[in-house]
Each structure stands twice: as structure tokens, then as C-alpha cells.
PDB file of N, CA and C in Angstrom:
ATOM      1  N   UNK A   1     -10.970   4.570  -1.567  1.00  0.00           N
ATOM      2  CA  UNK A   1      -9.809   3.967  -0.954  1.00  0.00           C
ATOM      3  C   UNK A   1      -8.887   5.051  -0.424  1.00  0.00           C
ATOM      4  N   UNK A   2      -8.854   6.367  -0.949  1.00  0.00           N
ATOM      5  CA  UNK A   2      -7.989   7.244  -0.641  1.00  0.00           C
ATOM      6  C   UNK A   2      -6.704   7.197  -0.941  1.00  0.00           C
ATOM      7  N   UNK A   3      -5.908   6.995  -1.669  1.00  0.00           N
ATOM      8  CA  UNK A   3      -5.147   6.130  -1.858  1.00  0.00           C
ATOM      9  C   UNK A   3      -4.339   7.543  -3.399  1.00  0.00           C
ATOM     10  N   UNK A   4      -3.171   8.321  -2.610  1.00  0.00           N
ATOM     11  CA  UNK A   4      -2.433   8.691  -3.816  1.00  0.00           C
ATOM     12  C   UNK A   4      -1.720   8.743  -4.983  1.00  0.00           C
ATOM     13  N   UNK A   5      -1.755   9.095  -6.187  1.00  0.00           N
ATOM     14  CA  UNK A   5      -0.598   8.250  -7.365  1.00  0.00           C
ATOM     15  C   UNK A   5       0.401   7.696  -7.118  1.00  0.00           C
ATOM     16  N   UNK A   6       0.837   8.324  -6.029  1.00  0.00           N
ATOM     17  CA  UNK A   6       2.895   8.122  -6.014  1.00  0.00           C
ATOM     18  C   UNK A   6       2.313   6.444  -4.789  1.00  0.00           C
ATOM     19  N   UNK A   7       1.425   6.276  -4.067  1.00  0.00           N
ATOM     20  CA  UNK A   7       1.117   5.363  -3.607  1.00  0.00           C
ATOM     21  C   UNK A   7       0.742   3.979  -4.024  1.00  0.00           C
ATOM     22  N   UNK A   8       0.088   4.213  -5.599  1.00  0.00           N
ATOM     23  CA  UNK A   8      -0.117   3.360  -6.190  1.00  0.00           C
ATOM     24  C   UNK A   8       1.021   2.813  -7.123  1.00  0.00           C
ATOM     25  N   UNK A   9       2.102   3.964  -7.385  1.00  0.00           N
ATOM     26  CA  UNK A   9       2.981   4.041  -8.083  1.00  0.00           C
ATOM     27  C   UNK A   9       3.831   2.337  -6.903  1.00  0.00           C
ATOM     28  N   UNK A  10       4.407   3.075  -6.335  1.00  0.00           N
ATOM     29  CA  UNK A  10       4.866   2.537  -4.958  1.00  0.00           C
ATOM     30  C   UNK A  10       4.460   0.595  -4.721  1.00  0.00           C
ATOM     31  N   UNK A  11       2.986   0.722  -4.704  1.00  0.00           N
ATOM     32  CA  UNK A  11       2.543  -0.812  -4.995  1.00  0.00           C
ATOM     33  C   UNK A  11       3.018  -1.098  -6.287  1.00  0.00           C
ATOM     34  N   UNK A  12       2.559  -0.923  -7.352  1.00  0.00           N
ATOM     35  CA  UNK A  12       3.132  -1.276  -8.496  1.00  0.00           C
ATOM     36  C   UNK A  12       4.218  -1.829  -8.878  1.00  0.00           C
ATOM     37  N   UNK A  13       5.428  -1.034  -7.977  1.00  0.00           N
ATOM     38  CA  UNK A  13       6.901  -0.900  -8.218  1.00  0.00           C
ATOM     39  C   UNK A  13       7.089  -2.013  -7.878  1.00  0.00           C
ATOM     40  N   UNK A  14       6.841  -2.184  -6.631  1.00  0.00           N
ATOM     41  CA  UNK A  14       7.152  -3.318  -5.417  1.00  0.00           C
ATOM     42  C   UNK A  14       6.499  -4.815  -5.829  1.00  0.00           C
ATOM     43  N   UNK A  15       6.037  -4.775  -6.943  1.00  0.00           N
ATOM     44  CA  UNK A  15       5.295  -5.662  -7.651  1.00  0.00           C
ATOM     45  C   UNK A  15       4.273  -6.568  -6.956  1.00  0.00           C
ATOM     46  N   UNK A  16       3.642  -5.817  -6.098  1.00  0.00           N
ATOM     47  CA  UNK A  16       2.297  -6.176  -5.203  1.00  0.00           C
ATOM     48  C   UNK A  16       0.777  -5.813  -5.976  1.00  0.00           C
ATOM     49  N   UNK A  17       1.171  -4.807  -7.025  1.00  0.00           N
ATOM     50  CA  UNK A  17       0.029  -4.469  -7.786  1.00  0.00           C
ATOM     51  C   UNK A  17       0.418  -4.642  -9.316  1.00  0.00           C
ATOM     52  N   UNK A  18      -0.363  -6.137  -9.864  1.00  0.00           N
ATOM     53  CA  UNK A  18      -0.196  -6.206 -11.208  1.00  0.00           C
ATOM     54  C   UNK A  18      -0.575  -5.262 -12.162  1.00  0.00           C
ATOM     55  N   UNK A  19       0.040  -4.934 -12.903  1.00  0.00           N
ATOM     56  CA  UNK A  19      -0.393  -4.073 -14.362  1.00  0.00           C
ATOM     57  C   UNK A  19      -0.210  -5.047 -15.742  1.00  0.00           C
ATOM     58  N   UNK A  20      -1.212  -3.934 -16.505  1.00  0.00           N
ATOM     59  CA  UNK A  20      -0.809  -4.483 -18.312  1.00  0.00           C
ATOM     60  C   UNK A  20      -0.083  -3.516 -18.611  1.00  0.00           C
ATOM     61  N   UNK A  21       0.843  -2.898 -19.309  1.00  0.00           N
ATOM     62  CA  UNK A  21       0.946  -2.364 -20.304  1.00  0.00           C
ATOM     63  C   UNK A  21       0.385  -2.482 -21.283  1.00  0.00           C
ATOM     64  N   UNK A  22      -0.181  -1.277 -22.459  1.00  0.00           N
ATOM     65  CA  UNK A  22      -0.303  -1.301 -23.569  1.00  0.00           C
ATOM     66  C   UNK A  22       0.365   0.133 -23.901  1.00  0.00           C
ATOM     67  N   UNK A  23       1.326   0.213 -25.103  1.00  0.00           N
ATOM     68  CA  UNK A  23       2.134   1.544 -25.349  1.00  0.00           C
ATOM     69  C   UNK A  23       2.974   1.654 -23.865  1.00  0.00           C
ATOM     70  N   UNK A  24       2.315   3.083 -23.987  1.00  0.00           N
ATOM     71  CA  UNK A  24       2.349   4.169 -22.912  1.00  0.00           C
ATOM     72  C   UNK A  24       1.675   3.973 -21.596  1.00  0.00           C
ATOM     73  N   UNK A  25       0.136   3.181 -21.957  1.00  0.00           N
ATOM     74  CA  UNK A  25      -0.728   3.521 -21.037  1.00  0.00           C
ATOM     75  C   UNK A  25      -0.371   1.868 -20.012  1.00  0.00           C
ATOM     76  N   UNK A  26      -0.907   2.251 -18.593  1.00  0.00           N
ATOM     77  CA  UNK A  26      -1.042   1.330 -17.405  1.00  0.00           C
ATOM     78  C   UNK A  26      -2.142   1.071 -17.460  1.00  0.00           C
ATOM     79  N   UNK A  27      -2.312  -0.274 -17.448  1.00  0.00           N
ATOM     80  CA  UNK A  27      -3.913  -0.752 -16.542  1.00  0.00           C
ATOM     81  C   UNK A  27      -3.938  -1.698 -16.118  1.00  0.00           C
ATOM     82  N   UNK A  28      -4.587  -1.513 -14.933  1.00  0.00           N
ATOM     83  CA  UNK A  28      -4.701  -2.499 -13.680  1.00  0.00           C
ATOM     84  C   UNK A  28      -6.191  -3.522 -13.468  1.00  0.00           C
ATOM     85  N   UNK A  29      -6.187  -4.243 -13.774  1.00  0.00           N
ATOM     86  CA  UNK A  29      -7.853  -5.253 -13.887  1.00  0.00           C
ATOM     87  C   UNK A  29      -8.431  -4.829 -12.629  1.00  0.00           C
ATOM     88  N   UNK A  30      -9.783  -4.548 -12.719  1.00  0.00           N
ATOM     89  CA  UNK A  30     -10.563  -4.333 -11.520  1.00  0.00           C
ATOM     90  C   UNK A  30     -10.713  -5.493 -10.539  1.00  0.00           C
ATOM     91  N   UNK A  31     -10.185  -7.177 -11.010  1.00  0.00           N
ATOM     92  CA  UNK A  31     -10.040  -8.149 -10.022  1.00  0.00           C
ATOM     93  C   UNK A  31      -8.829  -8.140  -9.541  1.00  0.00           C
ATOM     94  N   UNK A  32      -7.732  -7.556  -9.841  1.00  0.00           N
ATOM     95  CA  UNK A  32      -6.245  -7.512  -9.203  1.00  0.00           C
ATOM     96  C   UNK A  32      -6.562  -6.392  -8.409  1.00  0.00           C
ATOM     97  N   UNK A  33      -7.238  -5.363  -8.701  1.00  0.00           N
ATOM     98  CA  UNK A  33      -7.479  -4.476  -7.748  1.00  0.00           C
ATOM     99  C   UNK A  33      -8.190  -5.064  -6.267  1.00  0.00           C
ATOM    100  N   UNK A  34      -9.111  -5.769  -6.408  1.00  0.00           N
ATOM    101  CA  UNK A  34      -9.783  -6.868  -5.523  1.00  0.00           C
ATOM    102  C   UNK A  34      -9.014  -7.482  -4.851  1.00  0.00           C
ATOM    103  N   UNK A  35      -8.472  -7.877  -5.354  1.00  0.00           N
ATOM    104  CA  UNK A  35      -7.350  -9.308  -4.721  1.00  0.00           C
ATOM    105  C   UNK A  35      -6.651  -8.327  -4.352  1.00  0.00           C
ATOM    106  N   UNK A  36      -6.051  -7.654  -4.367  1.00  0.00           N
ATOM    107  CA  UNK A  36      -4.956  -6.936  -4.007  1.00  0.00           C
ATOM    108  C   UNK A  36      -5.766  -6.596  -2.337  1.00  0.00           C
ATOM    109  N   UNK A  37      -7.033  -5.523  -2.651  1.00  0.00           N
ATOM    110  CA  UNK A  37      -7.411  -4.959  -1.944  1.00  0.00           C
ATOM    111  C   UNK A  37      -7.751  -6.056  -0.893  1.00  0.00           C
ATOM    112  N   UNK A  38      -8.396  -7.228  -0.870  1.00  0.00           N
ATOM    113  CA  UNK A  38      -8.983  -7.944   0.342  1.00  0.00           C
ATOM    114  C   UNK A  38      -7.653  -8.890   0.756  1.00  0.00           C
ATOM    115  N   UNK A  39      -6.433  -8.875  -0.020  1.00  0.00           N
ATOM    116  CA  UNK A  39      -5.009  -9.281   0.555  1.00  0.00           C
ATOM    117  C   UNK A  39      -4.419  -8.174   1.407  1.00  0.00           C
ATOM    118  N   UNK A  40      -5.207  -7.505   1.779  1.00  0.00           N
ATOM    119  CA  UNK A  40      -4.107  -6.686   2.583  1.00  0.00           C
ATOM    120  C   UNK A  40      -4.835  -6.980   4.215  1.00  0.00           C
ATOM    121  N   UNK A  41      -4.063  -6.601   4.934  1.00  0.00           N
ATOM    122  CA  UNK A  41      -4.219  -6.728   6.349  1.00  0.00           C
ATOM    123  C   UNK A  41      -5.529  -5.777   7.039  1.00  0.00           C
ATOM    124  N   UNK A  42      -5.757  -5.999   8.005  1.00  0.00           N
ATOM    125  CA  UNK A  42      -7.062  -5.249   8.197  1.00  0.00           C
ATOM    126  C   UNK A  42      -6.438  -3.687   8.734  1.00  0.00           C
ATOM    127  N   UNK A  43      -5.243  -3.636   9.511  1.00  0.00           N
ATOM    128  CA  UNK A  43      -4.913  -2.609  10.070  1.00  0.00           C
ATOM    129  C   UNK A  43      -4.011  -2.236   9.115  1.00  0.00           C
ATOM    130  N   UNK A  44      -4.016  -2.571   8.063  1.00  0.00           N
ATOM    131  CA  UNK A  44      -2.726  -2.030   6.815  1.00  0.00           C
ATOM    132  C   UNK A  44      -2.854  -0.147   6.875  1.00  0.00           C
ATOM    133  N   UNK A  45      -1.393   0.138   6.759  1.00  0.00           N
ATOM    134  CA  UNK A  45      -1.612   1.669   6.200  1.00  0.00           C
ATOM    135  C   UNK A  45      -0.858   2.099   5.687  1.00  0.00           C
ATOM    136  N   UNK A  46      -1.283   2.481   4.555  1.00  0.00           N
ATOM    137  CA  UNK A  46       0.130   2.735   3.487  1.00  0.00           C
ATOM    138  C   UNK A  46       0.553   4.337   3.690  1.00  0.00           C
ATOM    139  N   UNK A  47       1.901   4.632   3.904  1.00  0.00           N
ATOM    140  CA  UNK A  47       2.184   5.395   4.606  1.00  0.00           C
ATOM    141  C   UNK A  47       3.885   5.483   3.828  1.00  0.00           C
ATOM    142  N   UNK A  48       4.039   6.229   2.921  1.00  0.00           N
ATOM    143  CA  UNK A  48       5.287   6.722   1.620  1.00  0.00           C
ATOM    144  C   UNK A  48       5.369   7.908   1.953  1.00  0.00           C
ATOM    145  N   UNK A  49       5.135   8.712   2.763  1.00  0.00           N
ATOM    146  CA  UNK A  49       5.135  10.164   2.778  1.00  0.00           C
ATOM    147  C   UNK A  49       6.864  10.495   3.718  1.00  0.00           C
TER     148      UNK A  49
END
């Protein structure tokens, strides 16, 4: 996907990319990753720089 930390950070924030918490640690289900990924637009470009 190519796709940098502070980028994923960024989705996350914006609450477009679900997470779990457990503790400390983040994790993201490999089907929210899916859904996420085939919800986006075809010409999407994520672009935080």
C-alpha cells in the first residue's frame, strides 16, 4: 500500500480507520483494513506531507 506511520496515524485520528486497543498496543482487524481499503476512492491520495 505504501502507506507511512504518521499516515496511518492521520486515518486513525480522523476516525476513518478503526482500532482496538489493548494496554499500550494498537490493532487494526485485517477486515477494517479491507473495508477501509476498497472504501476509498479510486483516484484517492493520501497526501499529510
Amino acid at each position: 500500500m505504501g502507506m507511512g506511520r504518521s499516515s496511518i496515524y492521520k486515518e486513525i485520528s480522523e476516525s476513518r480507520l478503526p482500532v482496538t486497543k489493548h494496554g499500550r498496543k494498537t490493532f487494526i482487524a485485517m477486515k477494517d483494513i479491507h473495508t477501509w481499503f476498497d472504501a476509498l476512492p479510486d483516484n484517492y491520495i493520501l497526501d499529510y506531507a
